[in-house]
PDB file of N, CA and C in Angstrom:
ATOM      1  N   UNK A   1       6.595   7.644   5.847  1.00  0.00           N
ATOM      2  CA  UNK A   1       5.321   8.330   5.765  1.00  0.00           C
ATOM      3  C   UNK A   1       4.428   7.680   4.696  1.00  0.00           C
ATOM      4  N   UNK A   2       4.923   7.402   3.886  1.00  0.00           N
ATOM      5  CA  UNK A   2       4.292   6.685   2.448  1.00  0.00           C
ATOM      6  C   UNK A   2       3.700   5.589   2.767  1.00  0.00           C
ATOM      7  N   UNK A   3       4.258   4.845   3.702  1.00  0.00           N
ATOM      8  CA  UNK A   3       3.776   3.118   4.228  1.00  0.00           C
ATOM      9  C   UNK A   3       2.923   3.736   5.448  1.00  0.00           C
ATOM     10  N   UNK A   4       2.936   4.687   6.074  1.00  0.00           N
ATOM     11  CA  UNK A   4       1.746   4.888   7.115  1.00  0.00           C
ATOM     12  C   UNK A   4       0.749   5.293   6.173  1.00  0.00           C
ATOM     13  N   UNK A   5       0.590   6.029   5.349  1.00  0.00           N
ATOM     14  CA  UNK A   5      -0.623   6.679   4.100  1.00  0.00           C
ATOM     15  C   UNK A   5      -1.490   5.217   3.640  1.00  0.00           C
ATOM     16  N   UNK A   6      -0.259   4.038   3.135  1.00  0.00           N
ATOM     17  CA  UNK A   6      -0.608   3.137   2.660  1.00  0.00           C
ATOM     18  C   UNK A   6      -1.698   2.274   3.366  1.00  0.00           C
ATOM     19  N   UNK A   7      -0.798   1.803   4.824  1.00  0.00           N
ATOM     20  CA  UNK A   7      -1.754   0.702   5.957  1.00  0.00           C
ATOM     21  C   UNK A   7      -2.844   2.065   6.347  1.00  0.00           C
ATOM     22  N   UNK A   8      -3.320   2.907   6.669  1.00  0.00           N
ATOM     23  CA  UNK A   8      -4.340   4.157   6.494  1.00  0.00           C
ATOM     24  C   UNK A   8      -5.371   3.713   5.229  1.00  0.00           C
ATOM     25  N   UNK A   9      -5.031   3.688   3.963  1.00  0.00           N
ATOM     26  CA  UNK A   9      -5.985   3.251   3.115  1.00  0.00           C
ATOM     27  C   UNK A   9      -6.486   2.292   3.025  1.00  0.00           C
ATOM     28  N   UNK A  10      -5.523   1.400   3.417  1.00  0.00           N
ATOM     29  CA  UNK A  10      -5.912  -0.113   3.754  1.00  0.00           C
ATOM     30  C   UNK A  10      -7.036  -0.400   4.263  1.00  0.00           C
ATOM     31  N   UNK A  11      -6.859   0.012   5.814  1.00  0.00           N
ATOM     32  CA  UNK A  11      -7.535   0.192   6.813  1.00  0.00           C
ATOM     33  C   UNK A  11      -8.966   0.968   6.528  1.00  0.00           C
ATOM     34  N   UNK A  12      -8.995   2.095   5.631  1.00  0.00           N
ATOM     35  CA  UNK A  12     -10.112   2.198   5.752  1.00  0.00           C
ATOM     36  C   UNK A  12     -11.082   1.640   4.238  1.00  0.00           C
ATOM     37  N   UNK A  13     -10.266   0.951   3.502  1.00  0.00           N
ATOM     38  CA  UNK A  13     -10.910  -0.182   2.402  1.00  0.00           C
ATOM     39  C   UNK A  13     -11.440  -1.272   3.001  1.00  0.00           C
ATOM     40  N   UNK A  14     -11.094  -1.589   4.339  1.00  0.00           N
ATOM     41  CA  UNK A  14     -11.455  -3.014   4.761  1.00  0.00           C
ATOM     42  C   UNK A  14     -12.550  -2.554   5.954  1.00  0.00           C
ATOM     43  N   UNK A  15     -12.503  -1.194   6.493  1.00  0.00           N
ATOM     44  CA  UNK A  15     -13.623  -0.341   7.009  1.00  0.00           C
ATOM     45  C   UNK A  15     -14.747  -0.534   6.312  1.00  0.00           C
ATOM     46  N   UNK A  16     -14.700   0.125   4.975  1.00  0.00           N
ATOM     47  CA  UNK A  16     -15.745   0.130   3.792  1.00  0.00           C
ATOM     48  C   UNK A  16     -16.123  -1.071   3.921  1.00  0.00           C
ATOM     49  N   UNK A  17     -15.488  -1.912   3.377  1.00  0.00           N
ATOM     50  CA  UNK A  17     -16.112  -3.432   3.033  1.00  0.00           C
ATOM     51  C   UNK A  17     -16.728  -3.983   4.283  1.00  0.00           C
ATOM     52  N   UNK A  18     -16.471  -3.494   5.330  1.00  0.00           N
ATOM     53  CA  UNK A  18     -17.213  -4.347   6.778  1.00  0.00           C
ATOM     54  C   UNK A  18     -18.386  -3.810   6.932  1.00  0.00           C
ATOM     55  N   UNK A  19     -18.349  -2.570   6.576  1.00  0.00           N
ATOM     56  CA  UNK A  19     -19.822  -1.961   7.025  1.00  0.00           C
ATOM     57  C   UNK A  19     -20.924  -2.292   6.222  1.00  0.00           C
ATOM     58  N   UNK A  20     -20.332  -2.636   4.460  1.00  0.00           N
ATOM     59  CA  UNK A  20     -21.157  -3.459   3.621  1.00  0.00           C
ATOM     60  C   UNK A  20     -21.953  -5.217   3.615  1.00  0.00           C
ATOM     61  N   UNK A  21     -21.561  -5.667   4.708  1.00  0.00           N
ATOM     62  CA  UNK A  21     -21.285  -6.759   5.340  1.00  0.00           C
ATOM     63  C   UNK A  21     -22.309  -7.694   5.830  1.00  0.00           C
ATOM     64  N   UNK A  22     -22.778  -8.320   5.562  1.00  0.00           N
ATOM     65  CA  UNK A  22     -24.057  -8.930   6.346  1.00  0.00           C
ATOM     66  C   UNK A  22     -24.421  -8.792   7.914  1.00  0.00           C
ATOM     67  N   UNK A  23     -24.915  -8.701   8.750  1.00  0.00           N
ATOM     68  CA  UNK A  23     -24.726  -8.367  10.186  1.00  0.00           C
ATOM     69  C   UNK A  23     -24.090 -10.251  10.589  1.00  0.00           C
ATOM     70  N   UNK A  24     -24.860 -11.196   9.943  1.00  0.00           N
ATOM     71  CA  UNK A  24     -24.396 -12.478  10.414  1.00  0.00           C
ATOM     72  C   UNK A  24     -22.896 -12.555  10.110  1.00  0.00           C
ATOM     73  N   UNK A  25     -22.302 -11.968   8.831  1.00  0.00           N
ATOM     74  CA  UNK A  25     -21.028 -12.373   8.430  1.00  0.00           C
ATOM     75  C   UNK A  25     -20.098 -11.600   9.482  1.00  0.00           C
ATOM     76  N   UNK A  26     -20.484 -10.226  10.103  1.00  0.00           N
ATOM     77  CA  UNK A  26     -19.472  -9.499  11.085  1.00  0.00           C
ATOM     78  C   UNK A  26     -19.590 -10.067  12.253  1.00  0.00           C
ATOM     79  N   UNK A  27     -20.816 -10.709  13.121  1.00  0.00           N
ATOM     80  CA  UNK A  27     -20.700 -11.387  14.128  1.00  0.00           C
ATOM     81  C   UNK A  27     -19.924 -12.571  14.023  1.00  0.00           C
ATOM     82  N   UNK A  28     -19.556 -12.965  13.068  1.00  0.00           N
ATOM     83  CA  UNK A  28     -18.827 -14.593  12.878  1.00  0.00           C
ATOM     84  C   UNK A  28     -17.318 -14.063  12.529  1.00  0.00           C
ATOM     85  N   UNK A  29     -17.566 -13.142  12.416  1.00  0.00           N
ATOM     86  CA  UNK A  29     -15.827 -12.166  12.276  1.00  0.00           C
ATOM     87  C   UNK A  29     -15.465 -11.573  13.634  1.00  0.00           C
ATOM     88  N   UNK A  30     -16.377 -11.362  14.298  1.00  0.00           N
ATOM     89  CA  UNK A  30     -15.906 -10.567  15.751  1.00  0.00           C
ATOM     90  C   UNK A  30     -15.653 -12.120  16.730  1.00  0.00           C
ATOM     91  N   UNK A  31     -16.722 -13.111  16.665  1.00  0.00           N
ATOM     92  CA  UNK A  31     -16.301 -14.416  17.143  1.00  0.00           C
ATOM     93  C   UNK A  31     -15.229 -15.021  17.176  1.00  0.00           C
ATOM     94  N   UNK A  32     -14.925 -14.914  15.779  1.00  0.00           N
ATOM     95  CA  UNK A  32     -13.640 -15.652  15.601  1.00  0.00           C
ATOM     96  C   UNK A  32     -12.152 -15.184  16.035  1.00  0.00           C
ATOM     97  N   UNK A  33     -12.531 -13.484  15.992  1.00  0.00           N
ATOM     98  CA  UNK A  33     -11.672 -13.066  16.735  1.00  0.00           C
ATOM     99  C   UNK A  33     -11.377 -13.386  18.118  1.00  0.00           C
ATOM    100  N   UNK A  34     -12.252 -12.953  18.589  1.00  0.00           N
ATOM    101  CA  UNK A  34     -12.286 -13.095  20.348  1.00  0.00           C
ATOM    102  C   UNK A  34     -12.002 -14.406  20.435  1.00  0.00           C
ATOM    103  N   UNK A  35     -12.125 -15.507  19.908  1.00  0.00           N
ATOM    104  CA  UNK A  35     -11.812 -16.713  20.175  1.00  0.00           C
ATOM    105  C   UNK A  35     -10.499 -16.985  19.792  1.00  0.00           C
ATOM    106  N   UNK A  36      -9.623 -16.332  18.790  1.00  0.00           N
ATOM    107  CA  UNK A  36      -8.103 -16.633  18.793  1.00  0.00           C
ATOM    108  C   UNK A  36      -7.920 -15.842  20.036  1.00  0.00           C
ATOM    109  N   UNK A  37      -8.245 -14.721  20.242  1.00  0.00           N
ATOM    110  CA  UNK A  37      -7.858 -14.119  21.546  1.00  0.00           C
ATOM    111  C   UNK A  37      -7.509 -14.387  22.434  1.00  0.00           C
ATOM    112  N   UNK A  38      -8.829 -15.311  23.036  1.00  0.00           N
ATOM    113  CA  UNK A  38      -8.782 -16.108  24.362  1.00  0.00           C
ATOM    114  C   UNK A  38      -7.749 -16.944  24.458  1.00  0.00           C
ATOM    115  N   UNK A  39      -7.620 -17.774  22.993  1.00  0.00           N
ATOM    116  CA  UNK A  39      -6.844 -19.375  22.688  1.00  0.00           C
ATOM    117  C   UNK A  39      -5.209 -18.075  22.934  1.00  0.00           C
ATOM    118  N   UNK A  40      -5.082 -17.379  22.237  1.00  0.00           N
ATOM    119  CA  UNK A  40      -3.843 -16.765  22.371  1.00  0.00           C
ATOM    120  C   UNK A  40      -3.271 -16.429  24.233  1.00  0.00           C
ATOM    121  N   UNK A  41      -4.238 -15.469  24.740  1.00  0.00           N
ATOM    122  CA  UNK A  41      -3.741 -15.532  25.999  1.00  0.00           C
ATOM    123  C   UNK A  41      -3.650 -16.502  26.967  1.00  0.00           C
ATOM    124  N   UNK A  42      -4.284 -17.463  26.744  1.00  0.00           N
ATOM    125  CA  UNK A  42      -4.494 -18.956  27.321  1.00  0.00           C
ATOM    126  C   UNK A  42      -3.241 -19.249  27.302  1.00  0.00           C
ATOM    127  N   UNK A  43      -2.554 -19.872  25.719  1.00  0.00           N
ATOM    128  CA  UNK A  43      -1.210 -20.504  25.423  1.00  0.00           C
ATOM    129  C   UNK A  43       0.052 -19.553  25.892  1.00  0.00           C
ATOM    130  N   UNK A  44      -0.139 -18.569  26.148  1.00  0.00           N
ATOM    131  CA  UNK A  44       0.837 -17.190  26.075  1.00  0.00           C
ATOM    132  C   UNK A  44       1.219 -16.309  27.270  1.00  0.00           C
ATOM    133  N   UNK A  45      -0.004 -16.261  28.096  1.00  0.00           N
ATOM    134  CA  UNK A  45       0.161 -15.365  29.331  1.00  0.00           C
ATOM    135  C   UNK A  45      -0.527 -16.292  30.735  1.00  0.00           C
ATOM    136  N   UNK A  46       0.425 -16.463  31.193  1.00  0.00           N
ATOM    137  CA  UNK A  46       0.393 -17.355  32.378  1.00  0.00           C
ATOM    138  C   UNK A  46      -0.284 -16.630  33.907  1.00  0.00           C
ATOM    139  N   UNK A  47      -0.605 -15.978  33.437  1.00  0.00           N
ATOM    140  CA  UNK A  47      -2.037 -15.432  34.257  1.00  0.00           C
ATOM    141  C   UNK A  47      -3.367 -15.865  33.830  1.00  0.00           C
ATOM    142  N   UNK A  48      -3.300 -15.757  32.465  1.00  0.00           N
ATOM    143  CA  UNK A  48      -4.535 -16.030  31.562  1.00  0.00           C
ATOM    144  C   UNK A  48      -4.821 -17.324  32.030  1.00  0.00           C
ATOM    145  N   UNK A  49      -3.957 -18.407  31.476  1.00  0.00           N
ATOM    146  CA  UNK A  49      -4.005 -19.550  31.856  1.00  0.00           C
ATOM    147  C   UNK A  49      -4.379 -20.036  33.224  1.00  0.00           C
ATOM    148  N   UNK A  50      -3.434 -19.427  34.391  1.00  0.00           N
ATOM    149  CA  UNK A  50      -4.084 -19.753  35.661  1.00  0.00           C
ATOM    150  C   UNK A  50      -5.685 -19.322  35.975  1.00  0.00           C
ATOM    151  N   UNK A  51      -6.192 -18.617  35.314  1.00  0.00           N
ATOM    152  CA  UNK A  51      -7.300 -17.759  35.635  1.00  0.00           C
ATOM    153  C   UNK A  51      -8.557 -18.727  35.064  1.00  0.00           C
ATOM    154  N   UNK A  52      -8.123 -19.256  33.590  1.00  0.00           N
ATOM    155  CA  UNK A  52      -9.307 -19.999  33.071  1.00  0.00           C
ATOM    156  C   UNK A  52      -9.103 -21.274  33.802  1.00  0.00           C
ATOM    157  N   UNK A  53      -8.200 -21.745  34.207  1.00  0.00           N
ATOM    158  CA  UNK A  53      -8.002 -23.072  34.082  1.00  0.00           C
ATOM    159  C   UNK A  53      -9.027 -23.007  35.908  1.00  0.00           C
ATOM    160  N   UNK A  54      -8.608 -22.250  36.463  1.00  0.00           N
ATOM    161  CA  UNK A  54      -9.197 -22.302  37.935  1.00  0.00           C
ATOM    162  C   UNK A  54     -10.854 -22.289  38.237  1.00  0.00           C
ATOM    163  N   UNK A  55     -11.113 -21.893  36.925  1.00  0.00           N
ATOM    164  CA  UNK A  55     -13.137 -21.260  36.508  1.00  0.00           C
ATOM    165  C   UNK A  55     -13.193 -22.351  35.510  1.00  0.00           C
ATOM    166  N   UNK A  56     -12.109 -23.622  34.916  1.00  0.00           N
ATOM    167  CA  UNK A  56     -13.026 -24.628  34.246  1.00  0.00           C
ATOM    168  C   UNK A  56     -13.141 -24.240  32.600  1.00  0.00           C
ATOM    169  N   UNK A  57     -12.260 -23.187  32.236  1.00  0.00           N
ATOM    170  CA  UNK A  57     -12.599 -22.508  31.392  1.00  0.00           C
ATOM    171  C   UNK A  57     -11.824 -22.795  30.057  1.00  0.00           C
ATOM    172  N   UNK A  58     -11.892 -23.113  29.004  1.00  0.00           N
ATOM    173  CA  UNK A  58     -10.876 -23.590  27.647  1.00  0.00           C
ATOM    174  C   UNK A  58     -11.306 -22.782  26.702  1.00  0.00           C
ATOM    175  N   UNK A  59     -10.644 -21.933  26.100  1.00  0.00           N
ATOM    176  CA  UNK A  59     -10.852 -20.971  24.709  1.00  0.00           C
ATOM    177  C   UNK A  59     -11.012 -21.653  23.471  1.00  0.00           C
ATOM    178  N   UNK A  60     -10.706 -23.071  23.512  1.00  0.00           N
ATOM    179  CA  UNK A  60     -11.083 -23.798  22.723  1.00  0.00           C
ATOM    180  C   UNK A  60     -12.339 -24.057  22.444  1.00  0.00           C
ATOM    181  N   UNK A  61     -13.252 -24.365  23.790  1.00  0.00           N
ATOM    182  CA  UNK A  61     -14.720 -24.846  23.706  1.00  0.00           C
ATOM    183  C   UNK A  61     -15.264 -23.605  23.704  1.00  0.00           C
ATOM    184  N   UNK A  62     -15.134 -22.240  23.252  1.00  0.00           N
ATOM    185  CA  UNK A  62     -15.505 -21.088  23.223  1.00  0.00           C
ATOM    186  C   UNK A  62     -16.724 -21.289  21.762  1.00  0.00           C
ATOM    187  N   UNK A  63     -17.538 -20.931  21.825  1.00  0.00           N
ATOM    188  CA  UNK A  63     -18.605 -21.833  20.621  1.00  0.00           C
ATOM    189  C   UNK A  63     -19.108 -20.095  19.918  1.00  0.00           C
ATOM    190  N   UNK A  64     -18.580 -18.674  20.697  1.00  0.00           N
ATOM    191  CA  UNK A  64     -19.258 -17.563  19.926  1.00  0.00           C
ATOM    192  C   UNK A  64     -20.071 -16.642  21.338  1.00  0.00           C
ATOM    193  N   UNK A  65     -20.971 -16.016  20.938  1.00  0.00           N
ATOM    194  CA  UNK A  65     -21.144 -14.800  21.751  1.00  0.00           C
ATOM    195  C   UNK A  65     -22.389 -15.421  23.017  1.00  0.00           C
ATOM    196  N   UNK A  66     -23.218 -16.713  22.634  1.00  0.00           N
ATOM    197  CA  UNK A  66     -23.775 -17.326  23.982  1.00  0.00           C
ATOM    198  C   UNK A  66     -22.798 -17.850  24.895  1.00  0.00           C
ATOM    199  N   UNK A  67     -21.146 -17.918  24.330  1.00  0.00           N
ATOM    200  CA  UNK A  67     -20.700 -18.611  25.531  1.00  0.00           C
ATOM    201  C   UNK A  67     -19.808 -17.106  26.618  1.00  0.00           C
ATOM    202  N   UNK A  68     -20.177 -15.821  25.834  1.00  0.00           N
ATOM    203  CA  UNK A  68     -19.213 -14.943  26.547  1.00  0.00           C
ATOM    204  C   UNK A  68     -19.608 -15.012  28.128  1.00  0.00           C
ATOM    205  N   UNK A  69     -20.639 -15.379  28.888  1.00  0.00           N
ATOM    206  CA  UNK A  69     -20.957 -15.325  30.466  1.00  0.00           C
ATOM    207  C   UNK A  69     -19.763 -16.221  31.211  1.00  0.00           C
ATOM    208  N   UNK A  70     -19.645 -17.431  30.345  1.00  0.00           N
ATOM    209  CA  UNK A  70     -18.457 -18.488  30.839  1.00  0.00           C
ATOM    210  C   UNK A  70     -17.055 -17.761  31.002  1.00  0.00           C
ATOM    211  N   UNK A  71     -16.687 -16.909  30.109  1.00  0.00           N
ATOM    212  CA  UNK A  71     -15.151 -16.372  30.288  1.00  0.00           C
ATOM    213  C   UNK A  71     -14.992 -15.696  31.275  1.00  0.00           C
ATOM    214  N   UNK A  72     -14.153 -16.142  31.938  1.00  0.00           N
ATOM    215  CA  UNK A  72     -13.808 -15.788  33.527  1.00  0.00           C
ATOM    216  C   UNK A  72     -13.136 -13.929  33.264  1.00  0.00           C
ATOM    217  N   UNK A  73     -13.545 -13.098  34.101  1.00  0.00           N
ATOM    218  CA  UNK A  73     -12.851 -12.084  34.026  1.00  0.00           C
ATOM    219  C   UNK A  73     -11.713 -11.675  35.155  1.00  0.00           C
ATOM    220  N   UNK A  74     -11.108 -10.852  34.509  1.00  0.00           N
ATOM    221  CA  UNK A  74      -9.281 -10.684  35.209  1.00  0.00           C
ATOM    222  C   UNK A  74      -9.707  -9.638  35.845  1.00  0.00           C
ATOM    223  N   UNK A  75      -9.626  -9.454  37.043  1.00  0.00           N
ATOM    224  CA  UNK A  75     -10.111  -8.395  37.870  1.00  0.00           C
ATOM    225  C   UNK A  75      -8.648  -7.417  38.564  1.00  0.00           C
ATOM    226  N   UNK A  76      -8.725  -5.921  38.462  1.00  0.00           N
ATOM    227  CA  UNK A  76      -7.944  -5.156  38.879  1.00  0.00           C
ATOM    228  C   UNK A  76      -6.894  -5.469  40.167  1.00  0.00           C
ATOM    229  N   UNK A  77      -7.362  -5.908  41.048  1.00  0.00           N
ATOM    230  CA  UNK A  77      -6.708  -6.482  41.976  1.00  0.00           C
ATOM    231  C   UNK A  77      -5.767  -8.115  41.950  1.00  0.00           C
ATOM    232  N   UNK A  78      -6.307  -8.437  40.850  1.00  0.00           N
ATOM    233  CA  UNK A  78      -5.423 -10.075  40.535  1.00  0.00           C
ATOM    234  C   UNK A  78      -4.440  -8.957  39.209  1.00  0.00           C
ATOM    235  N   UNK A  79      -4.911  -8.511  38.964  1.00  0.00           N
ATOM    236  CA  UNK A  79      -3.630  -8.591  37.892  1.00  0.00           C
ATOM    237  C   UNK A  79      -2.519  -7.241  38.571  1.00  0.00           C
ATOM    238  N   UNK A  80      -2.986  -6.613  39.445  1.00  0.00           N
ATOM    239  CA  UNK A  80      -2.060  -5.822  40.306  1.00  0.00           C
ATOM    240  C   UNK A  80      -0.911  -6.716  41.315  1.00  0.00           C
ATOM    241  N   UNK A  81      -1.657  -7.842  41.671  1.00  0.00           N
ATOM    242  CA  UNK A  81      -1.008  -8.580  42.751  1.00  0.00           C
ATOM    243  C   UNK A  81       0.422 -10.212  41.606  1.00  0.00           C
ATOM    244  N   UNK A  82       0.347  -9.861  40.612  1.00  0.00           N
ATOM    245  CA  UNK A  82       0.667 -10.628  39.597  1.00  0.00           C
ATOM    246  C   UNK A  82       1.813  -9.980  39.403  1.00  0.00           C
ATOM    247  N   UNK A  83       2.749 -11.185  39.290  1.00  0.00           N
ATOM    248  CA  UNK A  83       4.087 -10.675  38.449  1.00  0.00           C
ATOM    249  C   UNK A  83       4.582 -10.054  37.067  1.00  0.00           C
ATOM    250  N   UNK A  84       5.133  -9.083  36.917  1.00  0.00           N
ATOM    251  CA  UNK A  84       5.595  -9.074  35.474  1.00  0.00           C
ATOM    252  C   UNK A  84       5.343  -9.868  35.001  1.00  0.00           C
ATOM    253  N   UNK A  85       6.314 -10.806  35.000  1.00  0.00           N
ATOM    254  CA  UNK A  85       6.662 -12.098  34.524  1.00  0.00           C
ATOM    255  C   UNK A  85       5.321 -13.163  33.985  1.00  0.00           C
ATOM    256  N   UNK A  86       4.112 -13.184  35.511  1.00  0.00           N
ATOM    257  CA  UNK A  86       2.613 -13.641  34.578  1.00  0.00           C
ATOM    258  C   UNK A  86       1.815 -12.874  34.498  1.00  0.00           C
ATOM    259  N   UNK A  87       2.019 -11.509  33.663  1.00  0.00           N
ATOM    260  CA  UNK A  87       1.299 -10.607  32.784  1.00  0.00           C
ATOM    261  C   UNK A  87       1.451 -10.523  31.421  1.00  0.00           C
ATOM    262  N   UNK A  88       2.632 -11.012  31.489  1.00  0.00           N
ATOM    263  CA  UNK A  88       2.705 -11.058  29.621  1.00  0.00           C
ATOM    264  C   UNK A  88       2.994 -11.929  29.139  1.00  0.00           C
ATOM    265  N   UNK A  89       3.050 -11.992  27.436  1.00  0.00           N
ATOM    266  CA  UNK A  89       3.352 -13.381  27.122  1.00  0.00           C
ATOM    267  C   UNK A  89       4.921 -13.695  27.279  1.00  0.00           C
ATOM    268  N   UNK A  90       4.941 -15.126  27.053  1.00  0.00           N
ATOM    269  CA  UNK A  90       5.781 -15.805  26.755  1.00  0.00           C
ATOM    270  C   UNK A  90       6.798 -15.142  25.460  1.00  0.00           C
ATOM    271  N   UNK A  91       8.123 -15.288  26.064  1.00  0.00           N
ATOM    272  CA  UNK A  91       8.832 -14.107  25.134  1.00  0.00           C
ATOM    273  C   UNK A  91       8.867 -13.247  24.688  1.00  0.00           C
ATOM    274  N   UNK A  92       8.392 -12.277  25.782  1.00  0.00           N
ATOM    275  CA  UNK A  92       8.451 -10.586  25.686  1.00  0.00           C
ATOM    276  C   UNK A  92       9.486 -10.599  26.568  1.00  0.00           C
ATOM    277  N   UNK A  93      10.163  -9.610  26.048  1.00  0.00           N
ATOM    278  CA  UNK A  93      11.789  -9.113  26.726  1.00  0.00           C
ATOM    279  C   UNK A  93      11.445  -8.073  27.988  1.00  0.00           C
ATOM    280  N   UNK A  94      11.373  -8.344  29.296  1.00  0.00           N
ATOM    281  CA  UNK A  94      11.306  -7.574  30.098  1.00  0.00           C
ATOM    282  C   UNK A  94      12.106  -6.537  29.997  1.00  0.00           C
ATOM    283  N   UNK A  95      13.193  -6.913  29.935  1.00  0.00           N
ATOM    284  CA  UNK A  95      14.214  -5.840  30.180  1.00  0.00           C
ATOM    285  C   UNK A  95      14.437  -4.380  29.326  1.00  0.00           C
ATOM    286  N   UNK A  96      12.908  -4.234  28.282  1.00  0.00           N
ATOM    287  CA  UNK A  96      12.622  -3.320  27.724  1.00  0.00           C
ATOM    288  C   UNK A  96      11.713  -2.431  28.354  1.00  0.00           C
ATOM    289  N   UNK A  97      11.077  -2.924  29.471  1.00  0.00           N
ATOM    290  CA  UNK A  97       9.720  -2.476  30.218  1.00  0.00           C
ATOM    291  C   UNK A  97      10.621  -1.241  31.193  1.00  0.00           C
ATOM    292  N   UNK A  98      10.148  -0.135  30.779  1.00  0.00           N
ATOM    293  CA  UNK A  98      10.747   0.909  31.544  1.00  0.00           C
ATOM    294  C   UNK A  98      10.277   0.851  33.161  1.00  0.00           C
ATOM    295  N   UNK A  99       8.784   0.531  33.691  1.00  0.00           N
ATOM    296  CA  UNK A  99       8.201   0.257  35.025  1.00  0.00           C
ATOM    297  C   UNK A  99       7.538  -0.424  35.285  1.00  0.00           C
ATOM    298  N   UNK A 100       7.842  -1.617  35.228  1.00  0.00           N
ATOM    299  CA  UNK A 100       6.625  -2.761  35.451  1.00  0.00           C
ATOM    300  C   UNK A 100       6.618  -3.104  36.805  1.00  0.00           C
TER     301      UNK A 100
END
């Protein structure tokens, strides 16, 4: 309980400090996110990968929020028709998945 109280204060010290924030410095923080993002499911989930690679698409050349029109989106019906197996990443233990 003490370590949930703790990451809780944390969390909302680094709340505080974002909202104090330049608007340029949080857009270059939300960028950078979404761009490990992409680079993460790219290297990691073999759906991801088939999906950009088929639209031309590299999370690498991701340059920030003029390039979000380029990122291909995963549509309800492709990721229904998709295996376990290319829905998640690379070394997740299926055999924990109660219904996949």
């Amino acid at each position: 309980m003490f370590r949930d109280s703790v990451g809780t204060l944390a969390g909302l010290r680094s709340a505080l400090a974002s909202s104090r924030a330049p608007v340029e410095h949080l857009r270059d923080d939300q960028e950078r996110k979404l761009k490990r993002l992409l680079v993460h499911a790219y290297e990691t989930v073999p759906l991801y990968r088939a999906l950009y690679d088929e639209h031309g698409f590299h999370p690498e050349d991701f340059d920030g929020i003029k390039d979000l029109p380029s990122v291909p989106v995963l549509t309800k019906d492709r990721l229904r028709a998709a295996s376990p197996r290319q829905r998640v990443a690379r070394g997740v233990d299926l055999s924990d998945a109660a219904s996949w």
